[in-house]
PDB file of N, CA and C in Angstrom:
ATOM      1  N   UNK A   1     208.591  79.106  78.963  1.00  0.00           N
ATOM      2  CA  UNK A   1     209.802  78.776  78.197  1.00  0.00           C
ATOM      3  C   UNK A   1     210.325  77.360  78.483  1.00  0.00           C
ATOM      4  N   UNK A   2     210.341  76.541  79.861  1.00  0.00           N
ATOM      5  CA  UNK A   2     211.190  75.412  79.832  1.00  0.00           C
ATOM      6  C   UNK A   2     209.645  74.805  79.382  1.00  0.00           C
ATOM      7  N   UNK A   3     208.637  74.545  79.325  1.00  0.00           N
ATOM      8  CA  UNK A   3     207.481  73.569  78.477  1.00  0.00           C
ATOM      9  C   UNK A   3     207.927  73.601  77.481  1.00  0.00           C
ATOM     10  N   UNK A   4     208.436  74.649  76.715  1.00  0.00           N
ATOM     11  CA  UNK A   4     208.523  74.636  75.178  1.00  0.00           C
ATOM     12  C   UNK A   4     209.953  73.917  75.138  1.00  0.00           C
ATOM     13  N   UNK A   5     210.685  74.261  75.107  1.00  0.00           N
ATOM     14  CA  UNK A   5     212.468  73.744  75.275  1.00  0.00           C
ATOM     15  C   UNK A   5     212.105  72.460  76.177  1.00  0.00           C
ATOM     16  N   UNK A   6     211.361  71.598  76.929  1.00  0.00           N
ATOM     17  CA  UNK A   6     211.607  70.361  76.939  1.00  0.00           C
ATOM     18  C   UNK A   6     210.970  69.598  75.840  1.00  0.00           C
ATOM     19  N   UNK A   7     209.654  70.520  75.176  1.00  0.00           N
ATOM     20  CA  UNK A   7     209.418  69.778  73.699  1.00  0.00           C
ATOM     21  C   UNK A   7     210.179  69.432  73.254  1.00  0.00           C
ATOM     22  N   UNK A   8     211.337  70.809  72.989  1.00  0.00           N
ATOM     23  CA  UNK A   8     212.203  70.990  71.723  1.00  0.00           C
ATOM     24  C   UNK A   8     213.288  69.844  71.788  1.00  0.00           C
ATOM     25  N   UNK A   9     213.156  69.349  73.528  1.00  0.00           N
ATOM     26  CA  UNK A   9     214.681  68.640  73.571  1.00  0.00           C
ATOM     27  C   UNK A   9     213.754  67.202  73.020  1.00  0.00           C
ATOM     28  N   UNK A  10     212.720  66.877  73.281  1.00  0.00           N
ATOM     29  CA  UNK A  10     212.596  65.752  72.936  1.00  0.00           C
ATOM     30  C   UNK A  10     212.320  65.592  71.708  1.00  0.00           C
ATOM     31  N   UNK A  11     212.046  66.736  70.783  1.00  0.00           N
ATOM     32  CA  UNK A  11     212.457  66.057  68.949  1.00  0.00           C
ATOM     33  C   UNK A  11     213.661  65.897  68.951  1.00  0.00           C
ATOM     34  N   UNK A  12     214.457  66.630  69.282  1.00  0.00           N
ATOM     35  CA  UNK A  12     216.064  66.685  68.894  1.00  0.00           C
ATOM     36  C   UNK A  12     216.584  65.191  69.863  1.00  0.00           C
ATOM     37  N   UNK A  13     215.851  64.673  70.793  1.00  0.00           N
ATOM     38  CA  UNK A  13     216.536  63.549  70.803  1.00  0.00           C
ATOM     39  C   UNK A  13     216.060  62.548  70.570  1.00  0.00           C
ATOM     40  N   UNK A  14     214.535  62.436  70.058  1.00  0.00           N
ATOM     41  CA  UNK A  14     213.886  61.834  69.305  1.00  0.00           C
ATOM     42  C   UNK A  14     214.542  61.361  67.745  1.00  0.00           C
ATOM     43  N   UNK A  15     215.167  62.766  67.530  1.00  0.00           N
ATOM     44  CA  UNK A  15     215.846  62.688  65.918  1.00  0.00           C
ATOM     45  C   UNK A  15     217.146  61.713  65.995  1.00  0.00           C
ATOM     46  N   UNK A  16     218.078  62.230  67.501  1.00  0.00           N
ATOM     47  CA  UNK A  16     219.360  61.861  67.755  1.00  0.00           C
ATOM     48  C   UNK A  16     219.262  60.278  67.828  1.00  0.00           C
ATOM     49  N   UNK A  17     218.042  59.636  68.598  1.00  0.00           N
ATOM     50  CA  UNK A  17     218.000  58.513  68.896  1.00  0.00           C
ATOM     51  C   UNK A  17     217.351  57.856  67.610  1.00  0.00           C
ATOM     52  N   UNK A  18     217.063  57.847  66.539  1.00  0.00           N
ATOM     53  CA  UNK A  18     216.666  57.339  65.297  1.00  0.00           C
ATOM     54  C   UNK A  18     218.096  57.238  64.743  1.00  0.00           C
ATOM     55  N   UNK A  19     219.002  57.481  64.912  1.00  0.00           N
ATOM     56  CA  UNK A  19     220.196  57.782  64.062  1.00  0.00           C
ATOM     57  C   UNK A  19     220.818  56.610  65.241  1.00  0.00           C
ATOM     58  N   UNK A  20     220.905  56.881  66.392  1.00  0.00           N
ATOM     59  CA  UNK A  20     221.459  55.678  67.171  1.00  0.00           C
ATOM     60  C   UNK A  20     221.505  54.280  67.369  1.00  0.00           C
ATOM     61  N   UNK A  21     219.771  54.283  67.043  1.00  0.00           N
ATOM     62  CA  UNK A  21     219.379  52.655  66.627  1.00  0.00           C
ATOM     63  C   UNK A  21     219.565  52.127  65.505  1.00  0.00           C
ATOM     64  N   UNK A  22     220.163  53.269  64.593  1.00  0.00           N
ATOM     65  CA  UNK A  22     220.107  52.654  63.376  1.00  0.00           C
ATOM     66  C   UNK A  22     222.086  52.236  63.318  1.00  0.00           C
ATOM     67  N   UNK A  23     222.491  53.529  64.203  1.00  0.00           N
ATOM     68  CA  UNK A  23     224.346  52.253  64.204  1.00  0.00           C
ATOM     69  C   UNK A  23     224.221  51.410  64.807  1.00  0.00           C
ATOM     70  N   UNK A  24     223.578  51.251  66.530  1.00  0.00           N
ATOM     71  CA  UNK A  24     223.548  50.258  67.253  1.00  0.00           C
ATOM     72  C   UNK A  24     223.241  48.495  66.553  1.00  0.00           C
ATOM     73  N   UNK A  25     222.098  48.723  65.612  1.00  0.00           N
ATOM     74  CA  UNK A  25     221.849  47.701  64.655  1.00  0.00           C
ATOM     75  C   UNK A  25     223.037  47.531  63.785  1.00  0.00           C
ATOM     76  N   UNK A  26     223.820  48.159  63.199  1.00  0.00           N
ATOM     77  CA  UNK A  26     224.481  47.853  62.413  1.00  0.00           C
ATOM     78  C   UNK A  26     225.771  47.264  63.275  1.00  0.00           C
ATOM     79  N   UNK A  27     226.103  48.094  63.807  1.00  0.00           N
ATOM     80  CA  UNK A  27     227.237  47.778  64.998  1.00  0.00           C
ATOM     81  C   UNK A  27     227.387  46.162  65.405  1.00  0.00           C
ATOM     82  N   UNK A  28     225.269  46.158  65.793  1.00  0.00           N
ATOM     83  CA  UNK A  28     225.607  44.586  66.140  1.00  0.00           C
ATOM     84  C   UNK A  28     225.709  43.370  65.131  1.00  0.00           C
ATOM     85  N   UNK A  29     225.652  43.709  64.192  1.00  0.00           N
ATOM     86  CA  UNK A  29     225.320  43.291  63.133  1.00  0.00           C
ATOM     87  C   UNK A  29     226.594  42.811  62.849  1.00  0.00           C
ATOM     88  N   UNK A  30     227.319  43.833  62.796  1.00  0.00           N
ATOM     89  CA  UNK A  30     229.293  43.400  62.297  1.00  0.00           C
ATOM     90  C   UNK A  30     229.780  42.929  63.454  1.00  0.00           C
ATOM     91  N   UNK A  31     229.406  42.965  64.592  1.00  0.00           N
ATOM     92  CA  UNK A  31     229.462  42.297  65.813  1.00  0.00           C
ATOM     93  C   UNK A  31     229.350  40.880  65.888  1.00  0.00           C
ATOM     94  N   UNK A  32     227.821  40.749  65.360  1.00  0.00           N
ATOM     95  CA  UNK A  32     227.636  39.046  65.211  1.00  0.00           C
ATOM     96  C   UNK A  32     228.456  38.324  64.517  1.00  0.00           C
ATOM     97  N   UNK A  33     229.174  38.852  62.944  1.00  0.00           N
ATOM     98  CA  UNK A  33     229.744  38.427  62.052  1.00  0.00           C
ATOM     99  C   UNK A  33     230.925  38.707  62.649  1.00  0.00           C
ATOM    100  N   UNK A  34     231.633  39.166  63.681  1.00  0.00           N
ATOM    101  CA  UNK A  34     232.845  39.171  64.121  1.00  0.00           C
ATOM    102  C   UNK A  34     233.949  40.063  62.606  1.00  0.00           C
ATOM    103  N   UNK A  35     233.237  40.776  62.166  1.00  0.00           N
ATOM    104  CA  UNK A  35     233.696  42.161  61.738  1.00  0.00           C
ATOM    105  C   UNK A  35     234.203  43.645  62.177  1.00  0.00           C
ATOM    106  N   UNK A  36     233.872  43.714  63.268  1.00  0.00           N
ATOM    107  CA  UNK A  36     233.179  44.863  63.635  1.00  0.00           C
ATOM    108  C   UNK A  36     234.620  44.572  65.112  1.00  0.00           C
ATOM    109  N   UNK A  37     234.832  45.904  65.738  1.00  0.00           N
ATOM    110  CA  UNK A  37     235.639  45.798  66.767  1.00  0.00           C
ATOM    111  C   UNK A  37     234.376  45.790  68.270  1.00  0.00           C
ATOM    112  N   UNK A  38     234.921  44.987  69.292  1.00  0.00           N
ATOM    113  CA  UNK A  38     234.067  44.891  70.021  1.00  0.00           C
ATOM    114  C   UNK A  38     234.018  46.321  70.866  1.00  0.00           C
ATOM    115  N   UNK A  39     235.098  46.704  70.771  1.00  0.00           N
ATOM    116  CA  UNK A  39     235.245  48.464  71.617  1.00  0.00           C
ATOM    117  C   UNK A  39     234.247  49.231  70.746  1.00  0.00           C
ATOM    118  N   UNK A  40     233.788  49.118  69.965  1.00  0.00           N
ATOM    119  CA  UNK A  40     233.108  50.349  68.906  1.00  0.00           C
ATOM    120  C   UNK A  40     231.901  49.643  69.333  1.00  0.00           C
ATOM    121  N   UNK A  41     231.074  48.207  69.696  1.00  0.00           N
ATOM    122  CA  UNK A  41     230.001  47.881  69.557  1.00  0.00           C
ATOM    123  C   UNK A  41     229.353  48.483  71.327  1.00  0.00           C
ATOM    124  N   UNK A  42     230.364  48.098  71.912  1.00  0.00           N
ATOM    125  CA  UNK A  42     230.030  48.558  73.492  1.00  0.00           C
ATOM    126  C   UNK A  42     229.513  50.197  73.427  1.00  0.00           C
ATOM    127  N   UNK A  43     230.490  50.574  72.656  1.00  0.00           N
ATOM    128  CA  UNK A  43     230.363  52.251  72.625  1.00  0.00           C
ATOM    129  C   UNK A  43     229.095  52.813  72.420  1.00  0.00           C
ATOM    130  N   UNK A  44     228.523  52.176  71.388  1.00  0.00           N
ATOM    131  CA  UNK A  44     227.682  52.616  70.140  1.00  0.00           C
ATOM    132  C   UNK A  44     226.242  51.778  71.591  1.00  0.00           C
ATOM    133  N   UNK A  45     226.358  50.650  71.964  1.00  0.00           N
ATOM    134  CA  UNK A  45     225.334  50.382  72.709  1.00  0.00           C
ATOM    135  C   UNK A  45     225.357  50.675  73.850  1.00  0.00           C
ATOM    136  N   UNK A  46     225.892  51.870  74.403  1.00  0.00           N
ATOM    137  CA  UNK A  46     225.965  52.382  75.514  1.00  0.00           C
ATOM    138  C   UNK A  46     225.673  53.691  75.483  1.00  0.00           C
ATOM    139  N   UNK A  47     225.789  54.205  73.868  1.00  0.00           N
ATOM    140  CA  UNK A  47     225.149  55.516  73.426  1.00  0.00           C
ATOM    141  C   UNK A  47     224.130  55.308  73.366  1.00  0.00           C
ATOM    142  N   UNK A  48     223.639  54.077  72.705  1.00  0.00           N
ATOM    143  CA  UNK A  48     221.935  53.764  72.492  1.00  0.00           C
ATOM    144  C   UNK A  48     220.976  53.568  73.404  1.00  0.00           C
ATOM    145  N   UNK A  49     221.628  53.272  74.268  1.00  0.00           N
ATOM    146  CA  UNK A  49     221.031  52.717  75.699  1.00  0.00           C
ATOM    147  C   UNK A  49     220.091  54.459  76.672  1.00  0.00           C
ATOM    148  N   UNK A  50     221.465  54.969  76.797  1.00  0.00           N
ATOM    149  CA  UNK A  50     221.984  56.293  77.597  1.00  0.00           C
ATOM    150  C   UNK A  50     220.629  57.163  76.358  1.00  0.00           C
ATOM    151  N   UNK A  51     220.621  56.947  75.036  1.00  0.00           N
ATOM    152  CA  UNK A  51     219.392  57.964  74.492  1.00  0.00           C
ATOM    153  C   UNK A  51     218.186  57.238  74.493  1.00  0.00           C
ATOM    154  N   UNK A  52     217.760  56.027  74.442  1.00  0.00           N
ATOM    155  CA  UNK A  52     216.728  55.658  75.020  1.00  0.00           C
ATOM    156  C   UNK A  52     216.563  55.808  76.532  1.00  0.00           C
ATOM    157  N   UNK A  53     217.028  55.765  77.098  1.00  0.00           N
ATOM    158  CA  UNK A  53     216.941  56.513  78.633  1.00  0.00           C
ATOM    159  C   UNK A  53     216.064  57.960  78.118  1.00  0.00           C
ATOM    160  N   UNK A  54     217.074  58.778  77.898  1.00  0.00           N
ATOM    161  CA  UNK A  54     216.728  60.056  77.523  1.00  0.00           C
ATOM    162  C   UNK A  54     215.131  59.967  76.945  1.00  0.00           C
ATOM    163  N   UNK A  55     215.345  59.758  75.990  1.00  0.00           N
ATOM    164  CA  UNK A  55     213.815  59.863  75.152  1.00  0.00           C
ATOM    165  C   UNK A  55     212.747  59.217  76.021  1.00  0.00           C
ATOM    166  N   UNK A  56     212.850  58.347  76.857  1.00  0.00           N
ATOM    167  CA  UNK A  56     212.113  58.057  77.744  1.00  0.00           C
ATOM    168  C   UNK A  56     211.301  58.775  78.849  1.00  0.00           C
ATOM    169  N   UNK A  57     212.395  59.032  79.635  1.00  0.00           N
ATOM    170  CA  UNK A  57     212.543  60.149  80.067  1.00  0.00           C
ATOM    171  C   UNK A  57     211.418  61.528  79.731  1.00  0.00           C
ATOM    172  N   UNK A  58     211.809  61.579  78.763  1.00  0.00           N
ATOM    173  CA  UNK A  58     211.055  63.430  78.459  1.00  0.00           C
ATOM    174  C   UNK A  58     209.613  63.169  77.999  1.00  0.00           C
ATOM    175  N   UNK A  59     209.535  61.352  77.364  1.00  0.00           N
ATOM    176  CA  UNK A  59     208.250  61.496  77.142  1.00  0.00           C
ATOM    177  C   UNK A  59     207.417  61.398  78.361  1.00  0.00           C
ATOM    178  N   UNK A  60     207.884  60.574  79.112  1.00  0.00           N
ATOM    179  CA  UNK A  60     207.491  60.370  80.573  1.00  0.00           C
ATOM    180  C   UNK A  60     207.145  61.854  81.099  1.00  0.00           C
ATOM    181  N   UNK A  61     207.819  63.131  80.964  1.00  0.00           N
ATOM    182  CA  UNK A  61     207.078  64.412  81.405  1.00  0.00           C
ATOM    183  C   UNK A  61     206.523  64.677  80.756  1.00  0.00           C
ATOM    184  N   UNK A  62     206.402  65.055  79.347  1.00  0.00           N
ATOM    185  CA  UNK A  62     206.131  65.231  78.458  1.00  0.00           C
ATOM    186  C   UNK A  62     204.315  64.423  78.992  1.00  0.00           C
ATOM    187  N   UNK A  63     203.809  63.330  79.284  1.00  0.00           N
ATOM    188  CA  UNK A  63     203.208  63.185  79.034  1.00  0.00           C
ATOM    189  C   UNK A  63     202.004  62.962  80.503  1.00  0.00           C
ATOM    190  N   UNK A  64     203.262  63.536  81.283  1.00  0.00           N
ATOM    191  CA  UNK A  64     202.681  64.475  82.814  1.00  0.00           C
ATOM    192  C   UNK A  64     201.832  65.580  82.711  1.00  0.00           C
ATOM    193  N   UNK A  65     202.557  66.383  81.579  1.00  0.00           N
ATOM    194  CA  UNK A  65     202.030  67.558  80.855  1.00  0.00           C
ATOM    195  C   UNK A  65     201.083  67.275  80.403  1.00  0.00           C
ATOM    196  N   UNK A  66     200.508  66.184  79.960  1.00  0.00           N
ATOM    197  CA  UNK A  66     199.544  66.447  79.028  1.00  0.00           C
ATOM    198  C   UNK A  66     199.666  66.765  77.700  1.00  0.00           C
ATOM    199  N   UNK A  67     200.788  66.183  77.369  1.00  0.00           N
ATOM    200  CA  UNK A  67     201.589  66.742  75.861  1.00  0.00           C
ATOM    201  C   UNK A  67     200.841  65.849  74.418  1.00  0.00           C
ATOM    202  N   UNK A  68     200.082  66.020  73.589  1.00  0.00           N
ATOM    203  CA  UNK A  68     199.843  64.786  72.492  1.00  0.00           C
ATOM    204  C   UNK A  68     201.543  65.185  71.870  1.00  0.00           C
ATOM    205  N   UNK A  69     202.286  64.062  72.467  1.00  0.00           N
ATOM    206  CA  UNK A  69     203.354  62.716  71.748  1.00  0.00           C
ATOM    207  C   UNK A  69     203.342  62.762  70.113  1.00  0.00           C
ATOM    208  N   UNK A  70     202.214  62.548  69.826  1.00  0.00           N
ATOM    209  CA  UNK A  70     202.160  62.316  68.377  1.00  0.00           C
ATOM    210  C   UNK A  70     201.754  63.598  67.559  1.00  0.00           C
ATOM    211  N   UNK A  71     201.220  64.594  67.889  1.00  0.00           N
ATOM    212  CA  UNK A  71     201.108  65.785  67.699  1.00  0.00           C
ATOM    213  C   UNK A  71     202.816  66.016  67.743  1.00  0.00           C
ATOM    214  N   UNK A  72     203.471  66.236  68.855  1.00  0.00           N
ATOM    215  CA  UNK A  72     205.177  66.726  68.761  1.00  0.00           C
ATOM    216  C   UNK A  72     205.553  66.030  67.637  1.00  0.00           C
ATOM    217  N   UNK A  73     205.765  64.701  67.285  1.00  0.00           N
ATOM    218  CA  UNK A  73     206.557  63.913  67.011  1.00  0.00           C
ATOM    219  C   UNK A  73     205.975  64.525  64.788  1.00  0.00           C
ATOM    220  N   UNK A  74     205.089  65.319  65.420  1.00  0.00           N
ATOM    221  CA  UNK A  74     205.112  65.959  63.666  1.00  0.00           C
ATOM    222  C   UNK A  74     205.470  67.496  63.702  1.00  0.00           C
ATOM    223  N   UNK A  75     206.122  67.912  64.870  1.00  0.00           N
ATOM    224  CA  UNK A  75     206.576  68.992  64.833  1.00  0.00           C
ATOM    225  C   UNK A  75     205.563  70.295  65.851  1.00  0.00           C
ATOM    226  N   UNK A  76     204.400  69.574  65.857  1.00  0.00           N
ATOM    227  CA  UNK A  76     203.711  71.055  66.344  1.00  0.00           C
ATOM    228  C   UNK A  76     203.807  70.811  67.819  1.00  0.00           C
ATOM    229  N   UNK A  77     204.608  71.847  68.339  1.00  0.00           N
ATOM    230  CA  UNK A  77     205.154  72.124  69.844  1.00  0.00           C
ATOM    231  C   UNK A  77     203.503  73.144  70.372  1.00  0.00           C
ATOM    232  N   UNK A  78     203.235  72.887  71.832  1.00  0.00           N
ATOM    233  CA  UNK A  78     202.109  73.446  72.246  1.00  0.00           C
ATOM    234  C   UNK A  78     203.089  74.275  73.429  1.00  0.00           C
ATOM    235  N   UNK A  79     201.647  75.647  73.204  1.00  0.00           N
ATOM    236  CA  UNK A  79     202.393  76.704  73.673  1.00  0.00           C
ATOM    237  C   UNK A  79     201.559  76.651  75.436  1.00  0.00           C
TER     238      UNK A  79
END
């Protein structure tokens, strides 16, 4: 059970962290243009940071295991 559920955590933060890089970019983006509040850009790149950690992380066991990465990353979890 935890082999399978650390798969599971790393799509779900695989998914979470695709969604992160994509505010973090924007964030900095209105950042550069001095749009954007600098409290929201810290935030947003300290979330991004903290889930690349993460996703790092699990692939790093993930690939202790012996896990094909790219096999997960299309959904098929090994039992």
């Amino acid at each position: 059970p935890d082999f399978i559920k650390l798969q599971e955590e790393n799509i779900t933060a695989k998914s979470n962290f695709s969604f992160l890089e994509k505010e973090f970019l924007r964030q900095k983006e209105l950042s550069e243009q001095n749009a954007g509040t600098g409290k929201t850009f810290q935030k947003t790149e300290s979330e991004y940071n903290s889930g690349k950690a993460k996703l790092n992380s699990l692939e790093s066991q993930l690939k202790i295991l012996s896990v094909n990465l790219t096999e997960l990353s299309k959904g098929n979890i090994s039992s």
